[in-house]
N, C-alpha and C. Protein backbone atom coordinates (compact mmCIF):
# COMPACT_ATOMS: atom_id res chain seq x y z
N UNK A 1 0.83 -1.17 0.00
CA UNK A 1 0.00 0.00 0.00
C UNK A 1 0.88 1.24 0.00
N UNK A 2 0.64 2.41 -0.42
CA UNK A 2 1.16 3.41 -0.81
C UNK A 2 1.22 4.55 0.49
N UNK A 3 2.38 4.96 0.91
CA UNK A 3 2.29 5.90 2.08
C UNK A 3 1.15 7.00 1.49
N UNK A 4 0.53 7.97 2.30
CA UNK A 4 0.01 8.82 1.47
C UNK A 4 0.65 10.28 1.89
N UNK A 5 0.78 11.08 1.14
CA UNK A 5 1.63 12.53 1.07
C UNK A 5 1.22 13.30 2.25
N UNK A 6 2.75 13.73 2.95
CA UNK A 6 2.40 14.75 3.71
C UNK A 6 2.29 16.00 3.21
N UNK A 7 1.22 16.73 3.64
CA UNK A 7 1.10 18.12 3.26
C UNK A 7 1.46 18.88 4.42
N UNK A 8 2.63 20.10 3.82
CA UNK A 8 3.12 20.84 5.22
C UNK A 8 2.62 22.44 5.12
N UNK A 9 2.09 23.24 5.98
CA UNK A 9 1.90 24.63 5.11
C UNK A 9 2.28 25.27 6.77
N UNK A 10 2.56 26.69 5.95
CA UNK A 10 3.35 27.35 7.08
C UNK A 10 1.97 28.07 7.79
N UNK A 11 2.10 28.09 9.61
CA UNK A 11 0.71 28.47 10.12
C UNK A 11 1.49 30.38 10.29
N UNK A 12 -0.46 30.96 10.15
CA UNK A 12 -0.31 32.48 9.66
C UNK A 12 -1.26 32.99 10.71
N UNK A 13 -1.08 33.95 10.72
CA UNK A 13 -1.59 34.48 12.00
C UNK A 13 -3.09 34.62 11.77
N UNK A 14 -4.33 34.12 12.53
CA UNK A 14 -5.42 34.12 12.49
C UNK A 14 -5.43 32.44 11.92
N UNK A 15 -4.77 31.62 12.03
CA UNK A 15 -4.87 30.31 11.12
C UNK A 15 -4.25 29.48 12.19
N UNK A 16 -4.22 29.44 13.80
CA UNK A 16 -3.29 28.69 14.25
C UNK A 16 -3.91 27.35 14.93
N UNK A 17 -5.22 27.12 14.27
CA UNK A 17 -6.25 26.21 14.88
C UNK A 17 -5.56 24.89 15.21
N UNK A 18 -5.02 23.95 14.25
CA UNK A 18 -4.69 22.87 14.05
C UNK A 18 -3.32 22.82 14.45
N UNK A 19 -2.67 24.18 14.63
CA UNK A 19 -1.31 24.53 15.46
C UNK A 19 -1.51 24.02 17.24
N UNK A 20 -2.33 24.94 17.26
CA UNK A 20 -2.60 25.10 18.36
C UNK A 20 -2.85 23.60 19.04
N UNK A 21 -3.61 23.06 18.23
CA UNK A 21 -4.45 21.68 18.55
C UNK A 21 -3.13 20.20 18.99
N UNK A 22 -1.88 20.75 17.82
CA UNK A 22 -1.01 19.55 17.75
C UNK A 22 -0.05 20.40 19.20
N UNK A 23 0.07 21.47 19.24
CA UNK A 23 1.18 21.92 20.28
C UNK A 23 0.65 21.66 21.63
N UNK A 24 -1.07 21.82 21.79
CA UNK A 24 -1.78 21.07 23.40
C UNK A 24 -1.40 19.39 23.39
N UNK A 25 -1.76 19.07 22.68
CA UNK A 25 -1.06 17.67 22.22
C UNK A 25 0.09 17.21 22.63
N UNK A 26 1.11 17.61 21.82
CA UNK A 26 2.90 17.74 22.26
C UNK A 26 3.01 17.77 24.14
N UNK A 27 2.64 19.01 24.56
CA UNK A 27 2.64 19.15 25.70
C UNK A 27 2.14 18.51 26.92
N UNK A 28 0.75 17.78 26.45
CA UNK A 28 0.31 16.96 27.39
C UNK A 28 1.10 15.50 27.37
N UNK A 29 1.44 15.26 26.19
CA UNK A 29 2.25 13.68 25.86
C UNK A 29 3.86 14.04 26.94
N UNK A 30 4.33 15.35 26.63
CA UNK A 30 5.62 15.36 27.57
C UNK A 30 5.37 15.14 29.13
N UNK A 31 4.45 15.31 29.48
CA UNK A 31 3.67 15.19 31.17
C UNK A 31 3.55 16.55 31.69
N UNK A 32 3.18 17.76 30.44
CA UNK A 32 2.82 18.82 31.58
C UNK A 32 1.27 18.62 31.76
N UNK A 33 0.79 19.55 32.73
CA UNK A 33 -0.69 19.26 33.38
C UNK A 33 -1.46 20.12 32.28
N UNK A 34 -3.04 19.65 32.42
CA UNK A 34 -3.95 20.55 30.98
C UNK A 34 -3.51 21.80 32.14
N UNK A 35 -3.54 22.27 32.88
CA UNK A 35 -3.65 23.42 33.57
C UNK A 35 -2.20 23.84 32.90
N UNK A 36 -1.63 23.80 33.02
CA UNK A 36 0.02 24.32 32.83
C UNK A 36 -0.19 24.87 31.30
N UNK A 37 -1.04 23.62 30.29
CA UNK A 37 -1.33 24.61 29.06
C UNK A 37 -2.36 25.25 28.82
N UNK A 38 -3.25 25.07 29.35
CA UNK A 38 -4.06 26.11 29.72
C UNK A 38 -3.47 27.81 29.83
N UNK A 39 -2.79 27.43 30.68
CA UNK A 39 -2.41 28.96 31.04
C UNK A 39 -1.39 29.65 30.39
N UNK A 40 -0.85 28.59 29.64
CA UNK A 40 0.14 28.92 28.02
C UNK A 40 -0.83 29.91 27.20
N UNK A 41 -1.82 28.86 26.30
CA UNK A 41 -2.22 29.43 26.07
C UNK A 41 -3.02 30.37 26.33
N UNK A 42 -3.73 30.66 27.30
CA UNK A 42 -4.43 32.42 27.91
C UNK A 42 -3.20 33.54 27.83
N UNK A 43 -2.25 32.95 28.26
CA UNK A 43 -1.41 33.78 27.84
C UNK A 43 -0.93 34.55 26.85
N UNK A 44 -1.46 33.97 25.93
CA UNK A 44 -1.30 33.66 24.25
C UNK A 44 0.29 33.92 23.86
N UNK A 45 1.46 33.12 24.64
CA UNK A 45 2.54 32.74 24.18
C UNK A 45 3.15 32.33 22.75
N UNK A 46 1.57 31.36 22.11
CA UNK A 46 1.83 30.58 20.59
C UNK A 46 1.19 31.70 19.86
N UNK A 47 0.28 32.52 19.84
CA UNK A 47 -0.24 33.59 19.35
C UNK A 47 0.74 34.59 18.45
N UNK A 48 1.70 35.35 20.17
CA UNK A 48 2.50 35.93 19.88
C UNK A 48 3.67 35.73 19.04
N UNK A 49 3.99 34.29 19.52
CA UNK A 49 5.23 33.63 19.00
C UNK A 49 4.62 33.21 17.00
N UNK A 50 3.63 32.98 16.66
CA UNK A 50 3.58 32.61 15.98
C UNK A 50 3.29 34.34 14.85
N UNK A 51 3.38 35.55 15.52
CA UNK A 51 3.00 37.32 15.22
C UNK A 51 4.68 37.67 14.75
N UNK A 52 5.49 36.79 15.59
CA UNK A 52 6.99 38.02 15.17
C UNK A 52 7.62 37.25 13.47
N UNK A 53 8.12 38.22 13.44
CA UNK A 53 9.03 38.44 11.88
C UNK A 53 9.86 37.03 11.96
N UNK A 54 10.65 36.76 13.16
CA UNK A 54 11.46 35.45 13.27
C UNK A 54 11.20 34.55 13.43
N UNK A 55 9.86 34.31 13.71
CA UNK A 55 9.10 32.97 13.85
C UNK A 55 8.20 32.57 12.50
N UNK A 56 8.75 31.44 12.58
CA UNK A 56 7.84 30.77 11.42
C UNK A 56 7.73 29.12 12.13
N UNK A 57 6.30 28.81 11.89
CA UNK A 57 5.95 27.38 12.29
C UNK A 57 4.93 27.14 11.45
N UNK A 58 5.24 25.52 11.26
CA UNK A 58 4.79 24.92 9.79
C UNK A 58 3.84 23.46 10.69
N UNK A 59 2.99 23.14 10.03
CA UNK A 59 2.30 21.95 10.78
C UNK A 59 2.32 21.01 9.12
N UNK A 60 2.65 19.89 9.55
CA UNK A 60 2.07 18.57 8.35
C UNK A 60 0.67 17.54 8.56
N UNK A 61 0.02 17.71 7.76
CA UNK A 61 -1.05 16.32 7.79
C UNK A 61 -0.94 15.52 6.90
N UNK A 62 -1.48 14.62 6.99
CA UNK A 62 -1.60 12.91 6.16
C UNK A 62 -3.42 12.82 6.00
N UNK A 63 -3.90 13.48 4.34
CA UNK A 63 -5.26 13.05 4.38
C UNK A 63 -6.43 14.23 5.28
N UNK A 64 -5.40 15.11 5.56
CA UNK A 64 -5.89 16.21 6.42
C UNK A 64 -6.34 16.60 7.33
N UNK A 65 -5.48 15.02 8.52
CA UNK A 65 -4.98 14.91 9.90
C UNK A 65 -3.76 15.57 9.84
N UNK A 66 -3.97 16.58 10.98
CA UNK A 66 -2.64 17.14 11.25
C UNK A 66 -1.85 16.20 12.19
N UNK A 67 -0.58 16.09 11.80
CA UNK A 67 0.12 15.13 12.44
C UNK A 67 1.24 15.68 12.81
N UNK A 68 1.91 16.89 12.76
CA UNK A 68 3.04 16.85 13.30
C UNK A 68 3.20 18.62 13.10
N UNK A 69 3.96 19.05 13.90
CA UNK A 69 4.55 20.68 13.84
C UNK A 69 6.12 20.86 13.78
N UNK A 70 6.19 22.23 13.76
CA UNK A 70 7.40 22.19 13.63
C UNK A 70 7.56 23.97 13.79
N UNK A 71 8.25 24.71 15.36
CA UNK A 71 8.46 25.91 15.21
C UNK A 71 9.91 26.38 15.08
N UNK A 72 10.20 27.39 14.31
CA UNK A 72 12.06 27.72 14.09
C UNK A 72 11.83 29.37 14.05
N UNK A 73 12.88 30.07 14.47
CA UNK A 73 13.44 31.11 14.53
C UNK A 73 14.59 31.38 13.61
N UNK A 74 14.86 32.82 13.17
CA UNK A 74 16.08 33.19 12.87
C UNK A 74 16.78 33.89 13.23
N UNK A 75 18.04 33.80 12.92
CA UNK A 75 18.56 34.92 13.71
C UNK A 75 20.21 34.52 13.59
N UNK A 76 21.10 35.63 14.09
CA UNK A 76 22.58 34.72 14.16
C UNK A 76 22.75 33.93 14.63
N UNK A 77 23.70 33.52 14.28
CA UNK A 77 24.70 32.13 14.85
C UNK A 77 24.87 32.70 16.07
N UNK A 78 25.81 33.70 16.56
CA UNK A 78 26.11 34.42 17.81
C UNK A 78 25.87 35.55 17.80
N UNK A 79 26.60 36.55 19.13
CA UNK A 79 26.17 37.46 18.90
C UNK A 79 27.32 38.19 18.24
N UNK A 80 28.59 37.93 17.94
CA UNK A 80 29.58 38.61 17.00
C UNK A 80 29.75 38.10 16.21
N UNK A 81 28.49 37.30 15.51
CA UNK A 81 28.34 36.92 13.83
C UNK A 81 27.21 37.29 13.69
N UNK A 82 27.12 37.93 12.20
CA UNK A 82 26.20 38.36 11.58
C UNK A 82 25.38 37.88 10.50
N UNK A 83 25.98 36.20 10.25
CA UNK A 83 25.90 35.17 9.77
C UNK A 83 24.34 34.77 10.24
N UNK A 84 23.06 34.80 9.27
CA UNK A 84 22.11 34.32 9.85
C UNK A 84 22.21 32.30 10.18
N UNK A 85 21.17 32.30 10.78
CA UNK A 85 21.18 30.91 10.60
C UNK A 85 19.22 30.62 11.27
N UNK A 86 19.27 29.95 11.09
CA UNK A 86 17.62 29.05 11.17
C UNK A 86 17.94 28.06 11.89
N UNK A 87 16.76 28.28 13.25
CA UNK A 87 16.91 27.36 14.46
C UNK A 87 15.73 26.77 14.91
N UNK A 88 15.83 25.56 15.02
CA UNK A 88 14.84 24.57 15.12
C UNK A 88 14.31 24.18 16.69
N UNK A 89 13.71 25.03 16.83
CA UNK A 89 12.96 25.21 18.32
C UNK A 89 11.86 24.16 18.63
N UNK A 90 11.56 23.58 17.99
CA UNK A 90 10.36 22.16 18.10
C UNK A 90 10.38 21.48 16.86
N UNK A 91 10.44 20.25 16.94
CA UNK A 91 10.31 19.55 15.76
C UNK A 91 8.99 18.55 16.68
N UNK A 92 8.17 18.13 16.38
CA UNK A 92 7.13 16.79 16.86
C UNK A 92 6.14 16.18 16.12
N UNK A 93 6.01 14.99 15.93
CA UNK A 93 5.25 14.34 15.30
C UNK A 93 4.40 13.37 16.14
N UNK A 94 3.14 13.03 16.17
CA UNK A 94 2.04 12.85 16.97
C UNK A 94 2.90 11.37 16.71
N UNK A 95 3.05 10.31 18.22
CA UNK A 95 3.45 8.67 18.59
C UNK A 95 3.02 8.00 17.24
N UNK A 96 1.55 7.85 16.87
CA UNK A 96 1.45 6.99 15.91
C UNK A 96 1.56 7.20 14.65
N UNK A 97 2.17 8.77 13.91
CA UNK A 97 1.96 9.24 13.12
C UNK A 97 3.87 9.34 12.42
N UNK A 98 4.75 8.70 13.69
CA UNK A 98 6.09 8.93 13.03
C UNK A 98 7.09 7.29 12.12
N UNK A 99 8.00 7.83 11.95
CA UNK A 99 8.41 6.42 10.83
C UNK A 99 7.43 6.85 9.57
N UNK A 100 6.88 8.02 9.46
CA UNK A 100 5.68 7.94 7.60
C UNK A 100 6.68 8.96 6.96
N UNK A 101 7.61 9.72 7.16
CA UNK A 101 8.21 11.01 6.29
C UNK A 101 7.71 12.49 7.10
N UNK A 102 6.91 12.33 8.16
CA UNK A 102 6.31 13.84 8.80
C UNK A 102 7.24 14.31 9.15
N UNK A 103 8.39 14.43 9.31
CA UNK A 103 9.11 14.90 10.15
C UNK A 103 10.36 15.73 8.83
N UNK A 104 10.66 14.49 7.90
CA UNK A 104 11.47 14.73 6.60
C UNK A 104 10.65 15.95 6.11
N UNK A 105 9.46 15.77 6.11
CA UNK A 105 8.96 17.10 4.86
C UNK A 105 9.10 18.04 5.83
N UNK A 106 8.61 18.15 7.23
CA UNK A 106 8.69 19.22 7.82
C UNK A 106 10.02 20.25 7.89
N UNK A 107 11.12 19.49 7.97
CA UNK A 107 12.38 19.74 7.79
C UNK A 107 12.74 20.00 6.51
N UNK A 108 12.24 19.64 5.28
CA UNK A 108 12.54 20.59 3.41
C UNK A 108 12.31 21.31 4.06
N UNK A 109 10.71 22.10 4.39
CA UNK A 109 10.02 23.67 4.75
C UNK A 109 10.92 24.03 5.37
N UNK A 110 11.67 23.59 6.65
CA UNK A 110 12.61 24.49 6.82
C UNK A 110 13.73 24.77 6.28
N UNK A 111 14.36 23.69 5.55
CA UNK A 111 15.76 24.65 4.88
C UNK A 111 14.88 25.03 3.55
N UNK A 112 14.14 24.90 2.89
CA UNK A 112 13.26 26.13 1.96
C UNK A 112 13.50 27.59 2.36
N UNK A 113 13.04 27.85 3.75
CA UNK A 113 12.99 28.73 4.37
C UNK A 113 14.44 29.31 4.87
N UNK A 114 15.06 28.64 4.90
CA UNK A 114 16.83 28.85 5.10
C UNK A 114 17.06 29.03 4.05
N UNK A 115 17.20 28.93 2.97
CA UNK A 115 17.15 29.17 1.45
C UNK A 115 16.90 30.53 1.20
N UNK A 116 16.05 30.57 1.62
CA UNK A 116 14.68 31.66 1.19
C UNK A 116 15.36 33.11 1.98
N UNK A 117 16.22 32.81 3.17
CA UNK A 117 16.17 34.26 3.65
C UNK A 117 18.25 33.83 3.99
N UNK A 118 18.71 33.18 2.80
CA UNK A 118 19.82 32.79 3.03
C UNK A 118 20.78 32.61 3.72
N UNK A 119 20.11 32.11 4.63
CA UNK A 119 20.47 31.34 6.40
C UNK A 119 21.88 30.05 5.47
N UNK A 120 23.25 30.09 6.15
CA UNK A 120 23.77 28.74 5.53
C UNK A 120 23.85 27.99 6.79
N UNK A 121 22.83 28.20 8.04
CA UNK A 121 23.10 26.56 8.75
C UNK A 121 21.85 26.95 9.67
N UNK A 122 21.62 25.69 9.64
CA UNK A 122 20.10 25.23 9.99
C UNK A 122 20.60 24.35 11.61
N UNK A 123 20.25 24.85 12.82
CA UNK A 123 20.65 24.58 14.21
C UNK A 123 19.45 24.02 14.40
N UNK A 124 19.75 22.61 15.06
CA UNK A 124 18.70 22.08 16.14
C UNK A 124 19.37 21.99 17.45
N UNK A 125 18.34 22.55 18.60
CA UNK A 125 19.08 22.20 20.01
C UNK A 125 18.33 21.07 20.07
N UNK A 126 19.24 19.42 20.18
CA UNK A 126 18.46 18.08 20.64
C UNK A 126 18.95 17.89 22.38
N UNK A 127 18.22 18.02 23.12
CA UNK A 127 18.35 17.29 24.58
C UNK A 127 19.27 15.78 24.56
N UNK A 128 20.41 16.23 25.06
CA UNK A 128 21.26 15.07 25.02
C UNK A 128 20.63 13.44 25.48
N UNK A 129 19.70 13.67 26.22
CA UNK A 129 19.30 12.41 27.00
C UNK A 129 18.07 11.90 25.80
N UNK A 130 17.40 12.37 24.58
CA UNK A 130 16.59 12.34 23.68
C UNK A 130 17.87 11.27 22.64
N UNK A 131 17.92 10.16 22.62
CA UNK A 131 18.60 9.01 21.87
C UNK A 131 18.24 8.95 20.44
N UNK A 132 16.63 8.89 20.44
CA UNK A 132 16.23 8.80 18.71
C UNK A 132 16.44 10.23 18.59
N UNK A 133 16.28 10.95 18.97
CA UNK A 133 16.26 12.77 18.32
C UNK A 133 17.59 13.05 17.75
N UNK A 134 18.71 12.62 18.67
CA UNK A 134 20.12 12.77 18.35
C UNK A 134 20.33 12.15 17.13
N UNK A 135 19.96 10.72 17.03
CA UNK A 135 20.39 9.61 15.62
C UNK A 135 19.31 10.19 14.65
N UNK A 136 18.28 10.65 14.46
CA UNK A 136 17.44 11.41 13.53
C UNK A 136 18.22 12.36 13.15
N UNK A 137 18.57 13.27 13.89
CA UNK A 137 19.34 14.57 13.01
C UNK A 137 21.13 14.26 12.71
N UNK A 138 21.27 13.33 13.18
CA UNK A 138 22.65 12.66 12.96
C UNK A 138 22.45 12.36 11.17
N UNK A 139 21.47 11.95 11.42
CA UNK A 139 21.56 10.75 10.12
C UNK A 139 20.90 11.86 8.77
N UNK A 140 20.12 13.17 9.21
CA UNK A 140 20.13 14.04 8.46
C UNK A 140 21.46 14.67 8.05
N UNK A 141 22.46 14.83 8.97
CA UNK A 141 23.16 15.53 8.49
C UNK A 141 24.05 16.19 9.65
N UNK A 142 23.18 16.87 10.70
CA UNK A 142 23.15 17.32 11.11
C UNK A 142 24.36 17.24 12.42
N UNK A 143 25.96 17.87 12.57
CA UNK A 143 26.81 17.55 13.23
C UNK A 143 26.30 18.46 15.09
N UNK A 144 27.27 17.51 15.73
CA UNK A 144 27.36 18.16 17.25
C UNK A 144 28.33 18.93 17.24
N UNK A 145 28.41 20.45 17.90
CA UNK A 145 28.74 21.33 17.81
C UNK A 145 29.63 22.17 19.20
N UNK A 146 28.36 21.95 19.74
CA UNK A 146 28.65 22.53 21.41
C UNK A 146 27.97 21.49 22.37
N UNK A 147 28.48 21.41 23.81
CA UNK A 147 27.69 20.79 24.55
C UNK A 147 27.02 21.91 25.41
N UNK A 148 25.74 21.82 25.30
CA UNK A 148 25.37 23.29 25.96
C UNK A 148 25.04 23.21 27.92
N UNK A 149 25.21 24.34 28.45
CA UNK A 149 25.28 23.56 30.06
C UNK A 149 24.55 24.93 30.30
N UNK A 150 23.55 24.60 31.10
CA UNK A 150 23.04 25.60 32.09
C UNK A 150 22.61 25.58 33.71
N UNK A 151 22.34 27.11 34.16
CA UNK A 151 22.61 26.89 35.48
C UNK A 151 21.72 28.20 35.81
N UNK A 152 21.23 28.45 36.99
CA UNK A 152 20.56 29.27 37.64
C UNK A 152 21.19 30.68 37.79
N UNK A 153 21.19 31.77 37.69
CA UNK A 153 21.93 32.82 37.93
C UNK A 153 22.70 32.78 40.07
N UNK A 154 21.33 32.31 40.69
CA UNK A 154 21.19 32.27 41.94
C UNK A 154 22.53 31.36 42.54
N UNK A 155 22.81 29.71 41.40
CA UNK A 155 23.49 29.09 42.06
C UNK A 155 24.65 29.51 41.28
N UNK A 156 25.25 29.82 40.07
CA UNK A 156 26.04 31.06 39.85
C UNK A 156 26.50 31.74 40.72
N UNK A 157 25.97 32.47 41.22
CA UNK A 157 26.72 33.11 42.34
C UNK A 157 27.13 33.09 43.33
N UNK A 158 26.27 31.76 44.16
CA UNK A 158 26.96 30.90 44.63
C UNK A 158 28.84 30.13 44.52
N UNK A 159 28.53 29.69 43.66
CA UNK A 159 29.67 28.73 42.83
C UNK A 159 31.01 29.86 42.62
N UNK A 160 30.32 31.11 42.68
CA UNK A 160 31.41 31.85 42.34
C UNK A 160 31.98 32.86 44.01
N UNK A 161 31.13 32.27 44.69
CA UNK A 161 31.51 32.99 45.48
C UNK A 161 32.41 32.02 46.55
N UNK A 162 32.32 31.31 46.06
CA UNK A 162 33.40 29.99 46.87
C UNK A 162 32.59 29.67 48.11
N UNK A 163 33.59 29.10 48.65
CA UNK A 163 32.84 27.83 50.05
C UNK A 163 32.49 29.02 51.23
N UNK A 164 33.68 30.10 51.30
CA UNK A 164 33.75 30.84 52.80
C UNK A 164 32.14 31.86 52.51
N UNK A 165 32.14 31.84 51.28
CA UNK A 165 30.53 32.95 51.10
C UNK A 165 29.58 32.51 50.87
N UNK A 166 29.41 30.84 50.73
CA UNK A 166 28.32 30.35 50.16
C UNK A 166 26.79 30.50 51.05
N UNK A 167 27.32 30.85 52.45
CA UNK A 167 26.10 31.03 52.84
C UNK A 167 25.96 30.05 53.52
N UNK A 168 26.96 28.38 53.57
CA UNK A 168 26.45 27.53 54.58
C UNK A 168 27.90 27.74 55.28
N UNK A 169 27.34 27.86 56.88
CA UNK A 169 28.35 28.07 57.88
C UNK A 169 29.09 26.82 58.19
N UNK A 170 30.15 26.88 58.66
CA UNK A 170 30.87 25.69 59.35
C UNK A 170 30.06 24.54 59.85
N UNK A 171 29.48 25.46 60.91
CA UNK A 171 28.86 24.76 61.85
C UNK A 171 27.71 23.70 61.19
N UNK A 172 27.08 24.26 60.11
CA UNK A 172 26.07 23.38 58.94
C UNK A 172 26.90 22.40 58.56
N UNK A 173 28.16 22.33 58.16
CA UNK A 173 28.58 21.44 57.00
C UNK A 173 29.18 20.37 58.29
N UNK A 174 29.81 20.79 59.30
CA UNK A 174 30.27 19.82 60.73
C UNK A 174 28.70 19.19 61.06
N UNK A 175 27.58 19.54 60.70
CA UNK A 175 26.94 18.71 61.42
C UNK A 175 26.30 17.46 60.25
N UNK A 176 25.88 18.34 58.87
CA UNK A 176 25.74 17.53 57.50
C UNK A 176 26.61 16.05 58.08
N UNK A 177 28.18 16.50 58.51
CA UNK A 177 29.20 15.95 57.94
C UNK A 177 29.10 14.29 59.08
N UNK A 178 28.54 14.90 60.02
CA UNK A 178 28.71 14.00 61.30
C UNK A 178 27.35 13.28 60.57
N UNK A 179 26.23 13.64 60.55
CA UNK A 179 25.24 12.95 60.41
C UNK A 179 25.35 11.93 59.09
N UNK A 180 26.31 12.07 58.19
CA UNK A 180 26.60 10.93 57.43
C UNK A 180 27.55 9.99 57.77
N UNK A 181 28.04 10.51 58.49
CA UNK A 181 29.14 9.78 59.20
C UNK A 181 27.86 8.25 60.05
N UNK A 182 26.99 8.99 60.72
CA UNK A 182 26.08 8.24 61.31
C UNK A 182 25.02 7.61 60.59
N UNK A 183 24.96 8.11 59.35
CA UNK A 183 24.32 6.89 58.46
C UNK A 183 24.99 6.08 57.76
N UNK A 184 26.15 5.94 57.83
CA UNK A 184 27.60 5.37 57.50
C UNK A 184 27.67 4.18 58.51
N UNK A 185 27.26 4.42 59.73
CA UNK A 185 27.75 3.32 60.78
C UNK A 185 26.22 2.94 60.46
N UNK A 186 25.35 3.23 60.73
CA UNK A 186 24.33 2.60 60.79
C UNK A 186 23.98 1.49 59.54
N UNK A 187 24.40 1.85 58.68
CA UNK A 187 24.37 1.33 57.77
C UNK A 187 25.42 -0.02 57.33
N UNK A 188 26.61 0.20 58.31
CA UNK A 188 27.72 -0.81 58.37
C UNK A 188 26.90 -1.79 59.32
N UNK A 189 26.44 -1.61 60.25
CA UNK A 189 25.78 -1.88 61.74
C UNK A 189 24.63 -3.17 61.23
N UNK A 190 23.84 -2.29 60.26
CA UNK A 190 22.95 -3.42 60.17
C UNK A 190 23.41 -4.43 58.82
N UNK A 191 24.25 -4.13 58.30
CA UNK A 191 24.41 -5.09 57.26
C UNK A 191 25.46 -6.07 57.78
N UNK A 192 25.61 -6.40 59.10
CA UNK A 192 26.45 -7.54 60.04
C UNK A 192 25.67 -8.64 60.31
């Protein structure tokens, strides 16, 4: 039997129905709560995001089930290059709807669109712990670059302020220190 064609079209402002529909979707499958998108959207976060000049997001269907999205930005590489590039901020395709090409066409539209506003590199950030996401864009093409690391501004300053400023006193870390000490014996104690 014959796969049948994905159709991908880019979503436009006043048109984000079936956007909207696959991104509540996405979000509830990752384990956030309907409340959490709920209040996304009241917010109208996808609204806005889908209003600026740098955003463009494209949805695909099969038969004219929407099955999969896809939102990207442009913009530089850094900030002392002036080098655009096109960045792939969501790629998703609905569990039973992937392995058909939704994801391949979604990805032409975007380097079309890299093309189109002559972006020469097309960035995905993949979550290192995401195994198929990594070997998917591996196998596109797509090389590792940076390992990206983040951190709280709060514990930042911490970290930078060393041990004598961190804010935990002696007297905290002597007692931390004893009380493992005592789940140390206890723990020797009963495994006799």
């Amino acid at each position: 039997m014959a796969r049948s064609a994905v159709q991908v079209t880019r979503v436009t402002s006043g048109d984000e129905e079936s956007f909207i529909a696959l991104w509540r979707t996405s979000k509830l499958a990752e384990g956030h709560s309907d409340d959490q998108v709920e209040r996304a959207l009241r917010d109208g976060r996808l609204t806005r995001a889908c209003a600026r000049s740098d955003v463009r997001a494209y949805t695909a269907s099969i038969d004219g089930e929407p099955v999969g999205f896809t939102v990207v930005m442009s913009g530089p590489v850094s900030a002392l290059q002036e080098t655009p590039a096109v960045w792939v901020d969501v790629l998703w395709v609905k569990p039973g709807r992937r392995q058909r090409g939704v994801a391949g066409a979604l990805l032409k539209a975007v380097a079309a669109y890299a093309e189109h506003i002559g972006a020469p590199e097309i960035v995905s950030c993949v979550p290192s712990s995401s195994r198929d996401a990594n070997r998917f864009f591996a196998r596109l093409g797509f090389a590792s670059v940076v390992t990206e690391r983040t951190t709280s501004p709060a514990a930042l300053r911490r970290r930078l302020a060393g041990p004598a400023l961190s804010g935990v006193s002696d007297a905290v870390r002597l007692r931390r220190s004893l009380r493992a000490r005592a789940r140390g014996r206890s723990a020797l104690s009963t495994a006799d």
